[in-house]
PDB file of N, CA and C in Angstrom:
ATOM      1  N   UNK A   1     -39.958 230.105 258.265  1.00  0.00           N
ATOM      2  CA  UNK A   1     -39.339 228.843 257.936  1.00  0.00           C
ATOM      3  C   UNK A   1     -40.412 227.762 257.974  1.00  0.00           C
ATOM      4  N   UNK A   2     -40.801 227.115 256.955  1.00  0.00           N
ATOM      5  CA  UNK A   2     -41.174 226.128 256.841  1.00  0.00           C
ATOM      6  C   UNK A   2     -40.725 224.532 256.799  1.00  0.00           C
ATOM      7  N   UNK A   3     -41.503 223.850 257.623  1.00  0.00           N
ATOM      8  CA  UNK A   3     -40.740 222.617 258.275  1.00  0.00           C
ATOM      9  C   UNK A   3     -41.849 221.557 258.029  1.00  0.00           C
ATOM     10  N   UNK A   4     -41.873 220.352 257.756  1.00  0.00           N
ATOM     11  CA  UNK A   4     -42.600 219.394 257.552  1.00  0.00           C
ATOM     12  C   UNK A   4     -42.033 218.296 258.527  1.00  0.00           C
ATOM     13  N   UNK A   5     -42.804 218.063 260.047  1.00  0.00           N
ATOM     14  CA  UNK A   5     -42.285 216.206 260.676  1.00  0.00           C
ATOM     15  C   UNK A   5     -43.098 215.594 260.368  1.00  0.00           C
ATOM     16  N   UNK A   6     -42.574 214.102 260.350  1.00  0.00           N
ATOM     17  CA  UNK A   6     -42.880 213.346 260.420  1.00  0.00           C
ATOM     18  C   UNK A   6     -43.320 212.666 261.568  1.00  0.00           C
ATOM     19  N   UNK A   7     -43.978 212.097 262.155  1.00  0.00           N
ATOM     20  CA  UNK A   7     -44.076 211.745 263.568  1.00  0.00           C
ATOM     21  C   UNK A   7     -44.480 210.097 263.758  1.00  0.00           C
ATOM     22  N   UNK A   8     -43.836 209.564 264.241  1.00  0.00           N
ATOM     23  CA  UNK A   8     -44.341 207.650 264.857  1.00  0.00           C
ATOM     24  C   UNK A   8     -44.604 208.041 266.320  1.00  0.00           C
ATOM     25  N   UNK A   9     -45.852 207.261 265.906  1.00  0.00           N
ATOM     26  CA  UNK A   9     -46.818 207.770 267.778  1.00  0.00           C
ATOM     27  C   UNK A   9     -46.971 206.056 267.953  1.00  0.00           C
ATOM     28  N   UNK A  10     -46.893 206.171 269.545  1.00  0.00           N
ATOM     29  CA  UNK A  10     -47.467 204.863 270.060  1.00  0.00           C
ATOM     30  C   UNK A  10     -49.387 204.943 270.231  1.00  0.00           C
ATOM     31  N   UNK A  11     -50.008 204.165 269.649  1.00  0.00           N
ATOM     32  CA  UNK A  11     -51.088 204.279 269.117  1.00  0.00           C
ATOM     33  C   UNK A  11     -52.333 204.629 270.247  1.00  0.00           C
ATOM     34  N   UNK A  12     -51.876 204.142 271.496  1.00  0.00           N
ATOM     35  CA  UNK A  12     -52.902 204.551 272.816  1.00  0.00           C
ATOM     36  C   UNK A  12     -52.752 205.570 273.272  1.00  0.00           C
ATOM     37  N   UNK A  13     -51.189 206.314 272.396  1.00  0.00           N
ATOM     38  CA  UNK A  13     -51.317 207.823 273.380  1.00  0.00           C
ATOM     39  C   UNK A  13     -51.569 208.724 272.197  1.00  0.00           C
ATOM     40  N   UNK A  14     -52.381 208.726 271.024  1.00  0.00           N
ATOM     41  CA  UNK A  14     -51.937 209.740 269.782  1.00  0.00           C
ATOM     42  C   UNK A  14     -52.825 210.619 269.922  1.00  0.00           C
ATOM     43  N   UNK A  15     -53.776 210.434 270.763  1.00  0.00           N
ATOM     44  CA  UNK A  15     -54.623 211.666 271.093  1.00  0.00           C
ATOM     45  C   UNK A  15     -53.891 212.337 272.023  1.00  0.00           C
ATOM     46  N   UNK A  16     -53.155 211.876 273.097  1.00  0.00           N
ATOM     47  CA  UNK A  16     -52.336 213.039 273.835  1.00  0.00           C
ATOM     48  C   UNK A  16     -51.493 213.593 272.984  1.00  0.00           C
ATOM     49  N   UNK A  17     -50.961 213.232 272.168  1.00  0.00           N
ATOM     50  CA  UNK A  17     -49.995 213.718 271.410  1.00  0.00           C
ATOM     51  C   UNK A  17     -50.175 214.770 270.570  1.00  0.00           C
ATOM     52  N   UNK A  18     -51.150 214.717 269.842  1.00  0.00           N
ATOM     53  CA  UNK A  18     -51.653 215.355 269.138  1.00  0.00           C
ATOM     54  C   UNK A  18     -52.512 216.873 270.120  1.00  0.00           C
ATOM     55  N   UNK A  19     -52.734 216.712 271.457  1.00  0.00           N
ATOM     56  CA  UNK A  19     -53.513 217.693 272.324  1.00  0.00           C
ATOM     57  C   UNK A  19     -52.210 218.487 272.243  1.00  0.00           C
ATOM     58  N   UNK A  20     -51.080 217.679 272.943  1.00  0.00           N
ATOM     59  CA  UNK A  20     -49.720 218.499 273.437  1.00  0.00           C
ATOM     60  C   UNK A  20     -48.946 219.019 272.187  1.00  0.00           C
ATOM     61  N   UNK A  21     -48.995 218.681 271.218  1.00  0.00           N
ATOM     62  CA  UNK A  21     -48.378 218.953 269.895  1.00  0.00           C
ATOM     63  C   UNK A  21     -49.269 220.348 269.926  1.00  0.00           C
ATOM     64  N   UNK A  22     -50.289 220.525 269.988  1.00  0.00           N
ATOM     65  CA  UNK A  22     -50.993 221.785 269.767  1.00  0.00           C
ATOM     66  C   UNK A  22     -50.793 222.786 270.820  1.00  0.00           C
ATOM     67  N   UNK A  23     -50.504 222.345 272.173  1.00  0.00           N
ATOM     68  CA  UNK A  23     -49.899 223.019 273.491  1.00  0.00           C
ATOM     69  C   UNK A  23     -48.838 223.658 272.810  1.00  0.00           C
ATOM     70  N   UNK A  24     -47.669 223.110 271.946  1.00  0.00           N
ATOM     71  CA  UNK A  24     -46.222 223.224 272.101  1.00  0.00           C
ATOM     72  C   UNK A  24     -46.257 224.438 271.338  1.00  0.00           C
ATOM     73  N   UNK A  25     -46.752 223.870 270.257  1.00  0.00           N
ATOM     74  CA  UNK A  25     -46.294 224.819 268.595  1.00  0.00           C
ATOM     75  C   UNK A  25     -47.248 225.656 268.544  1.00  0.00           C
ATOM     76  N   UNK A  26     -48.543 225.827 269.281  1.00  0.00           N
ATOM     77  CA  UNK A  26     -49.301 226.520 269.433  1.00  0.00           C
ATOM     78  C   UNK A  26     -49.821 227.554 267.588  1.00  0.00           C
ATOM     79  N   UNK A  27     -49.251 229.017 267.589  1.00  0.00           N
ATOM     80  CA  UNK A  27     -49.374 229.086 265.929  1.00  0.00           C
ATOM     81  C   UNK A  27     -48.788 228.825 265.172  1.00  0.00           C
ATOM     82  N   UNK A  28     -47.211 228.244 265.648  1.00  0.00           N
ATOM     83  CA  UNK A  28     -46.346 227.738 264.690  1.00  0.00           C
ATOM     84  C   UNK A  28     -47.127 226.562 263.907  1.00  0.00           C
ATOM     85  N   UNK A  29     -48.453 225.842 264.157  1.00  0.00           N
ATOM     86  CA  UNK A  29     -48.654 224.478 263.395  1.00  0.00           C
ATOM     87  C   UNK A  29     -49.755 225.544 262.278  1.00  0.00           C
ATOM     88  N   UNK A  30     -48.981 224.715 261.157  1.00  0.00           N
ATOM     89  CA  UNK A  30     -49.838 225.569 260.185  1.00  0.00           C
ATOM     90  C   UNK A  30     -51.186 224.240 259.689  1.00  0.00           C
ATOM     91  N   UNK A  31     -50.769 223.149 260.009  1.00  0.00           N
ATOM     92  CA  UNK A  31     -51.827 222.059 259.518  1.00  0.00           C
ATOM     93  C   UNK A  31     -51.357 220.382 260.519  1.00  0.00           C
ATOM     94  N   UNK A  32     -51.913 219.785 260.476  1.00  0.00           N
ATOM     95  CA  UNK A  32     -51.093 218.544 261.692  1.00  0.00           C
ATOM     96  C   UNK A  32     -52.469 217.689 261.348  1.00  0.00           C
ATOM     97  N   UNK A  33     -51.930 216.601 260.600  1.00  0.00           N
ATOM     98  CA  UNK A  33     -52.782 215.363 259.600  1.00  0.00           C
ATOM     99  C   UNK A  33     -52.492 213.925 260.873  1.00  0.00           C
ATOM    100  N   UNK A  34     -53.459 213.341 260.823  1.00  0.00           N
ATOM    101  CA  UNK A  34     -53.649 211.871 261.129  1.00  0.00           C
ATOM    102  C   UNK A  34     -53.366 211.132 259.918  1.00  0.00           C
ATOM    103  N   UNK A  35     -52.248 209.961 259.762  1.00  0.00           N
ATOM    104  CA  UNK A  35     -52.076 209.672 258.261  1.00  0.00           C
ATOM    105  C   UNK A  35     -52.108 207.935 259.207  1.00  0.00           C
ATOM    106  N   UNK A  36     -52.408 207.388 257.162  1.00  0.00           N
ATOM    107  CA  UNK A  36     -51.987 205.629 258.015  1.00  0.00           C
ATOM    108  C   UNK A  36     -50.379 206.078 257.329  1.00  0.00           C
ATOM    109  N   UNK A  37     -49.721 204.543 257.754  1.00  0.00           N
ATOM    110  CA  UNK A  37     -48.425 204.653 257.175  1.00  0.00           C
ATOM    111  C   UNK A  37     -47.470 204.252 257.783  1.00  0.00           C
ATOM    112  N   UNK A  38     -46.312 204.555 257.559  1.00  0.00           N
ATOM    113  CA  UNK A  38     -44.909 204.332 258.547  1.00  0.00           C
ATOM    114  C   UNK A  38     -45.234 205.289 259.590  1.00  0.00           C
ATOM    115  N   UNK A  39     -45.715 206.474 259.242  1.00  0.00           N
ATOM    116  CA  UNK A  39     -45.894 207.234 260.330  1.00  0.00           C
ATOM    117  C   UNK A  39     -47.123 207.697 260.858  1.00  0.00           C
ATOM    118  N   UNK A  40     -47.776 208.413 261.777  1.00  0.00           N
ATOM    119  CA  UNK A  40     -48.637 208.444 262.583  1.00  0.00           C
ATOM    120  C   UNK A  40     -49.310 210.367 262.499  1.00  0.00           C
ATOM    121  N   UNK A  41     -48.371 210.911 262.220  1.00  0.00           N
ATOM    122  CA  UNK A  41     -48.952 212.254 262.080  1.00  0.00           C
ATOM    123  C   UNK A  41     -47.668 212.799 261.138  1.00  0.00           C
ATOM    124  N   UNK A  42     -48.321 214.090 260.779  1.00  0.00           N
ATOM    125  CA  UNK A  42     -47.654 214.661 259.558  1.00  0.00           C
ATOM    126  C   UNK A  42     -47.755 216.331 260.208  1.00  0.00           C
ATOM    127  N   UNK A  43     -46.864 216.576 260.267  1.00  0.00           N
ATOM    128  CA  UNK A  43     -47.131 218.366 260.906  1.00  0.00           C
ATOM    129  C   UNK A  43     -46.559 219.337 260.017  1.00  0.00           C
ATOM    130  N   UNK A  44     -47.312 220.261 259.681  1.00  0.00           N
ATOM    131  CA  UNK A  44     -46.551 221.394 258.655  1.00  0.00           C
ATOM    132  C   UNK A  44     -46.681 222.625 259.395  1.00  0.00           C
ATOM    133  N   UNK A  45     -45.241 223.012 259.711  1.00  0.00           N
ATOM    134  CA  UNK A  45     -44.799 224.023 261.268  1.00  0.00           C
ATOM    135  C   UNK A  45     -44.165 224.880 260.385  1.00  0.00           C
ATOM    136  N   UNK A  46     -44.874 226.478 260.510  1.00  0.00           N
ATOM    137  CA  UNK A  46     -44.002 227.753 259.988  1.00  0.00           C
ATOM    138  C   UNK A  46     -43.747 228.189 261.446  1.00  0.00           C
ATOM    139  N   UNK A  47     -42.411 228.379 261.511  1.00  0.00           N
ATOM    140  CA  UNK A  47     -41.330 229.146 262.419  1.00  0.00           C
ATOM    141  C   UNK A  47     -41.072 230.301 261.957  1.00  0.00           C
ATOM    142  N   UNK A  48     -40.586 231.211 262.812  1.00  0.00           N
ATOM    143  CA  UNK A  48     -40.249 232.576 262.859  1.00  0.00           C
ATOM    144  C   UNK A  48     -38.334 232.183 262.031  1.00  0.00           C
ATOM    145  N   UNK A  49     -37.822 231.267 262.821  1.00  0.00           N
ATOM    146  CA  UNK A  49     -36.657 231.144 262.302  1.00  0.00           C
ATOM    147  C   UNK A  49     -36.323 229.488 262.808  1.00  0.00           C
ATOM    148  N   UNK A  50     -35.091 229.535 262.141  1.00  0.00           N
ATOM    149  CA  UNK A  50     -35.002 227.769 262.246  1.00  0.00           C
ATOM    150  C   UNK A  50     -34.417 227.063 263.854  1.00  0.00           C
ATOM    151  N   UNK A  51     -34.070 228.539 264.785  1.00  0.00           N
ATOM    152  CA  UNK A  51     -33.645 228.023 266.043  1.00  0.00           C
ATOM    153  C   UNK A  51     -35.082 228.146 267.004  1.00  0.00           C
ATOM    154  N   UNK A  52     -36.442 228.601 266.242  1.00  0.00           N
ATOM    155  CA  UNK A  52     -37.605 228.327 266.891  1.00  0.00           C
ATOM    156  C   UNK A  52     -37.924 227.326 266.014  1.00  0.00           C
ATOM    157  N   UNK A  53     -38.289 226.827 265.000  1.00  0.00           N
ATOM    158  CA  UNK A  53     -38.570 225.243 264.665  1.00  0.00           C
ATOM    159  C   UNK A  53     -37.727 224.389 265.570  1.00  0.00           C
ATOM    160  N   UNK A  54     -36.286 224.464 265.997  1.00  0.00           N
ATOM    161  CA  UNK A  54     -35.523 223.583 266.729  1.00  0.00           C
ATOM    162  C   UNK A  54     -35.849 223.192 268.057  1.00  0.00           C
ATOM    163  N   UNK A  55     -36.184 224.369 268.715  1.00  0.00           N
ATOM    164  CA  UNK A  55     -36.962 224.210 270.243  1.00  0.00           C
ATOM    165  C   UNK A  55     -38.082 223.403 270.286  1.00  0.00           C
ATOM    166  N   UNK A  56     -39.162 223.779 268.929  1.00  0.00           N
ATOM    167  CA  UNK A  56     -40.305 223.421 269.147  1.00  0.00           C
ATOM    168  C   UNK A  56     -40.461 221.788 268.959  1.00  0.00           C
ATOM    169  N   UNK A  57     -39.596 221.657 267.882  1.00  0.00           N
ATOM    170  CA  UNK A  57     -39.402 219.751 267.749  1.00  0.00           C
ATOM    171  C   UNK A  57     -38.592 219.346 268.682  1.00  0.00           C
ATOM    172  N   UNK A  58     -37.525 219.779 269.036  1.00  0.00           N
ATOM    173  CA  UNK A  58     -36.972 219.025 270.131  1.00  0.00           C
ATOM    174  C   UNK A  58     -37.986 218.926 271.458  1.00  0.00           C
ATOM    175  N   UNK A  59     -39.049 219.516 271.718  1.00  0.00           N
ATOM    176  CA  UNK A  59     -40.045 219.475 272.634  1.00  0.00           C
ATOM    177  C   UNK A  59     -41.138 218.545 271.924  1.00  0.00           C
ATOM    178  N   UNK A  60     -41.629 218.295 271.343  1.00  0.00           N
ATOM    179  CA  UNK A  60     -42.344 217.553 270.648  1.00  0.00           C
ATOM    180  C   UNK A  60     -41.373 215.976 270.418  1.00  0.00           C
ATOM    181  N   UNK A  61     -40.374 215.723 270.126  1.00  0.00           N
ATOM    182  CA  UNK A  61     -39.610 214.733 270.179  1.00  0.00           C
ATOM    183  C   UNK A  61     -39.425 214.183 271.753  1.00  0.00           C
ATOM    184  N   UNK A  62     -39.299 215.032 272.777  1.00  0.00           N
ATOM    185  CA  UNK A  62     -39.308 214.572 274.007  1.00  0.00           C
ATOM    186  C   UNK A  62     -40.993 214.064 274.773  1.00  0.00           C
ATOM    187  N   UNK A  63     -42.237 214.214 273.661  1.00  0.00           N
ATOM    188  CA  UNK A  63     -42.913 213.914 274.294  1.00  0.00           C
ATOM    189  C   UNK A  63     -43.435 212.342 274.511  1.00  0.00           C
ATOM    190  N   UNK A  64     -43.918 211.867 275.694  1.00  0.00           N
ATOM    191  CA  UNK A  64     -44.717 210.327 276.020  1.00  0.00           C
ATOM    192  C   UNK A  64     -45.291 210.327 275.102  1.00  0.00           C
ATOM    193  N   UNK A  65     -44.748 209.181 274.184  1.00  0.00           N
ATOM    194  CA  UNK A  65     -45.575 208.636 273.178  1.00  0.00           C
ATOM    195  C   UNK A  65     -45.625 208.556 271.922  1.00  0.00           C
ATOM    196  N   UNK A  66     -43.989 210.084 271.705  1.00  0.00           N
ATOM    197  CA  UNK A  66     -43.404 209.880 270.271  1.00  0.00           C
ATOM    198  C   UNK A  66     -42.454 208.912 270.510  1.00  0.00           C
ATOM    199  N   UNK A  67     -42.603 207.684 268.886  1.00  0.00           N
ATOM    200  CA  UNK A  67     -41.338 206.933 268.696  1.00  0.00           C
ATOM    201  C   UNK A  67     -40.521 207.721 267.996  1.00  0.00           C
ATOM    202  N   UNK A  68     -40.896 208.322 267.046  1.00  0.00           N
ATOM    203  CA  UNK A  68     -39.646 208.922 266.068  1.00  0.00           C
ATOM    204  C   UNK A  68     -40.177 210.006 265.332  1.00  0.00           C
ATOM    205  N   UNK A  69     -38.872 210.936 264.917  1.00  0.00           N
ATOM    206  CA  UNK A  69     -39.838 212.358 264.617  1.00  0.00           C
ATOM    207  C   UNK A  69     -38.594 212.315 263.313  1.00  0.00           C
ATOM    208  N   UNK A  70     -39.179 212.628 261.605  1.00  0.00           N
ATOM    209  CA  UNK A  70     -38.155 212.977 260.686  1.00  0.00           C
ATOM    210  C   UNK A  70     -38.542 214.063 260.293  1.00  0.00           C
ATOM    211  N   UNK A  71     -37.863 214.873 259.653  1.00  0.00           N
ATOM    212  CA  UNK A  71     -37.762 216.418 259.378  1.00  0.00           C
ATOM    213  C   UNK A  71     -37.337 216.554 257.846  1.00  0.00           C
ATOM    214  N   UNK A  72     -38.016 217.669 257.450  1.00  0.00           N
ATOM    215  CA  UNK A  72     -37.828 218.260 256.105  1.00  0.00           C
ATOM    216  C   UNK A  72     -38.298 219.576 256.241  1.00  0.00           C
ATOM    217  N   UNK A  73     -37.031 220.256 255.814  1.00  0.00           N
ATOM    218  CA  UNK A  73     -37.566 221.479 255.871  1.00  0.00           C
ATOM    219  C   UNK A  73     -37.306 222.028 254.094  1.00  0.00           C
ATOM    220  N   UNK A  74     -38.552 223.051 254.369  1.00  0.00           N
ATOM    221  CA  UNK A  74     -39.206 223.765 252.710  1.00  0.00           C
ATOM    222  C   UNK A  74     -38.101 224.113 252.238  1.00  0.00           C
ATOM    223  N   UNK A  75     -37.293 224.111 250.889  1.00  0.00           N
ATOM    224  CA  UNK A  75     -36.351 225.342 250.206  1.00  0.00           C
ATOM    225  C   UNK A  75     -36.772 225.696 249.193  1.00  0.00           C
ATOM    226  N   UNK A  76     -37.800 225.479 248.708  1.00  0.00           N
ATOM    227  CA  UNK A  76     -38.723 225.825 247.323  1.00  0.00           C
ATOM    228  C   UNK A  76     -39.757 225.335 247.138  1.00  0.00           C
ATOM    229  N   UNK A  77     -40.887 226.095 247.084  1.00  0.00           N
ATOM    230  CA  UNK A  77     -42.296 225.806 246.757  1.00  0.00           C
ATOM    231  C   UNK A  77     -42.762 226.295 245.423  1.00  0.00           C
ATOM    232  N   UNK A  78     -43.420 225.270 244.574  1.00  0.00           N
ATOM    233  CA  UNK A  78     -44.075 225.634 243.500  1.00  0.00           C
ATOM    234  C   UNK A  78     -45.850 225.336 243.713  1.00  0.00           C
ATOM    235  N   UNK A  79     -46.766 226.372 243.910  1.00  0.00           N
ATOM    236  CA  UNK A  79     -47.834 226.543 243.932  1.00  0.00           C
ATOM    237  C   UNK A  79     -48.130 225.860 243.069  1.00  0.00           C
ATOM    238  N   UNK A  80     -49.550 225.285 243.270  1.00  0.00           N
ATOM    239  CA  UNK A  80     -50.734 224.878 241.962  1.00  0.00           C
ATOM    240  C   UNK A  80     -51.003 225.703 241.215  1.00  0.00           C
ATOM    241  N   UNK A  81     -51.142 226.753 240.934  1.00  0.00           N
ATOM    242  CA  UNK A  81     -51.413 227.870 240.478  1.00  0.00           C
ATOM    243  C   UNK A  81     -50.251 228.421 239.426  1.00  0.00           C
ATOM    244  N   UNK A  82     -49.188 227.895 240.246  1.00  0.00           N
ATOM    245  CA  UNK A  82     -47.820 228.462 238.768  1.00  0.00           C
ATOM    246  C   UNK A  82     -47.468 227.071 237.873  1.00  0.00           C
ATOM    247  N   UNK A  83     -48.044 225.813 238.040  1.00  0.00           N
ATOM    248  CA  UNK A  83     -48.070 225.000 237.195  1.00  0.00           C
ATOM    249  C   UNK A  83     -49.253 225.107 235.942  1.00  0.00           C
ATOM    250  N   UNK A  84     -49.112 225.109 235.240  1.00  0.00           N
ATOM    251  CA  UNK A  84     -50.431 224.918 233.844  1.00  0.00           C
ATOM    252  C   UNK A  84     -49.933 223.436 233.566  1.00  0.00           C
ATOM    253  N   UNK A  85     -51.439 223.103 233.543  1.00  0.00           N
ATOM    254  CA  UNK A  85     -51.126 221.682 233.457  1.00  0.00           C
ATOM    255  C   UNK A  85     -51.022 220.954 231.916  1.00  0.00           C
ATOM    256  N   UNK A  86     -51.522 222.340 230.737  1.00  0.00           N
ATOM    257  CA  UNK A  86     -50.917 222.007 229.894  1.00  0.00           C
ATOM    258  C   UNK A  86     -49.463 221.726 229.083  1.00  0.00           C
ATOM    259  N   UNK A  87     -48.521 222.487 230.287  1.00  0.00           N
ATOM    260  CA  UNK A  87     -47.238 222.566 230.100  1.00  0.00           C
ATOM    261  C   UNK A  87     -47.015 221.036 231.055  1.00  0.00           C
ATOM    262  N   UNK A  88     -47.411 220.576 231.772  1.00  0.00           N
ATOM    263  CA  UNK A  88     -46.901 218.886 231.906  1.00  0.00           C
ATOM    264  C   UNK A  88     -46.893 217.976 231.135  1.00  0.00           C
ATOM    265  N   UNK A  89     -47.503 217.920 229.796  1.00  0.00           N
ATOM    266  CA  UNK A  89     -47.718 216.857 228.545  1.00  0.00           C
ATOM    267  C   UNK A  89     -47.952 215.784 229.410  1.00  0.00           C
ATOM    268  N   UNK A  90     -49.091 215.496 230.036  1.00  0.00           N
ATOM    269  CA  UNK A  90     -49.694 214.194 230.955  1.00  0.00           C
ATOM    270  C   UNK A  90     -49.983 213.485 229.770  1.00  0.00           C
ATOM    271  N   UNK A  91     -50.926 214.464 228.480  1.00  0.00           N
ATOM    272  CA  UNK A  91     -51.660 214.032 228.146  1.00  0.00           C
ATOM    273  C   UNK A  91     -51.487 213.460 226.758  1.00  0.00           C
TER     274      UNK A  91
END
C-alpha cells in the first residue's frame, strides 16, 4: 500500500522529526522530502497493508512537533515510461 503525508512541522523541531519519522516507519519510508510550502515534509510510505500505514501515521501524528499530517493514499500509478510524450500533443 502506498501512502503519500503530508506533514506541518514546527520549524525548531524538524530535524527531530524527521530523525523519529525514520525511527517509526523505519522500511516502510520509501522517500521523505524537506519541501517549502504549506507543508514541511512530504513522506512516500509503502505498507504491508493499510492497518500498518494506520499505526505508523497515527505514531508519527502523535509526535512533538507535528502540526498537521494529510494523507493520500496511491489507487493508480502511471509510470514515465508508459506515457509517450508524443501521445500528449504538448506540442
Amino acid at each position: 500500500m502506498l501512502t503519500y503525508a503530508l506533514i506541518g512541522v514546527n520549524q525548531k523541531k524538524l530535524d527531530n522529526v524527521k530523525e523519529n519519522i525514520q525511527t517509526i516507519a523505519g522500511e516502510e519510508i520509501n522517500k521523505l522530502f524537506t519541501v517549502y510550502g504549506e507543508y514541511d515534509l512530504v513522506l512516500k510510505l509503502k505498507s504491508v497493508n493499510a492497518k500498518k500505514a494506520r499505526e505508523t501515521l497515527t505514531k508519527i501524528r502523535a509526535l512533538d512537533g507535528v502540526n498537521s499530517l494529510s494523507t493520500g493514499v496511491v489507487t493508480h500509478s502511471t509510470h514515465e515510461e508508459d506515457v509517450q510524450p508524443d501521445s500528449l500533443n504538448l506540442i
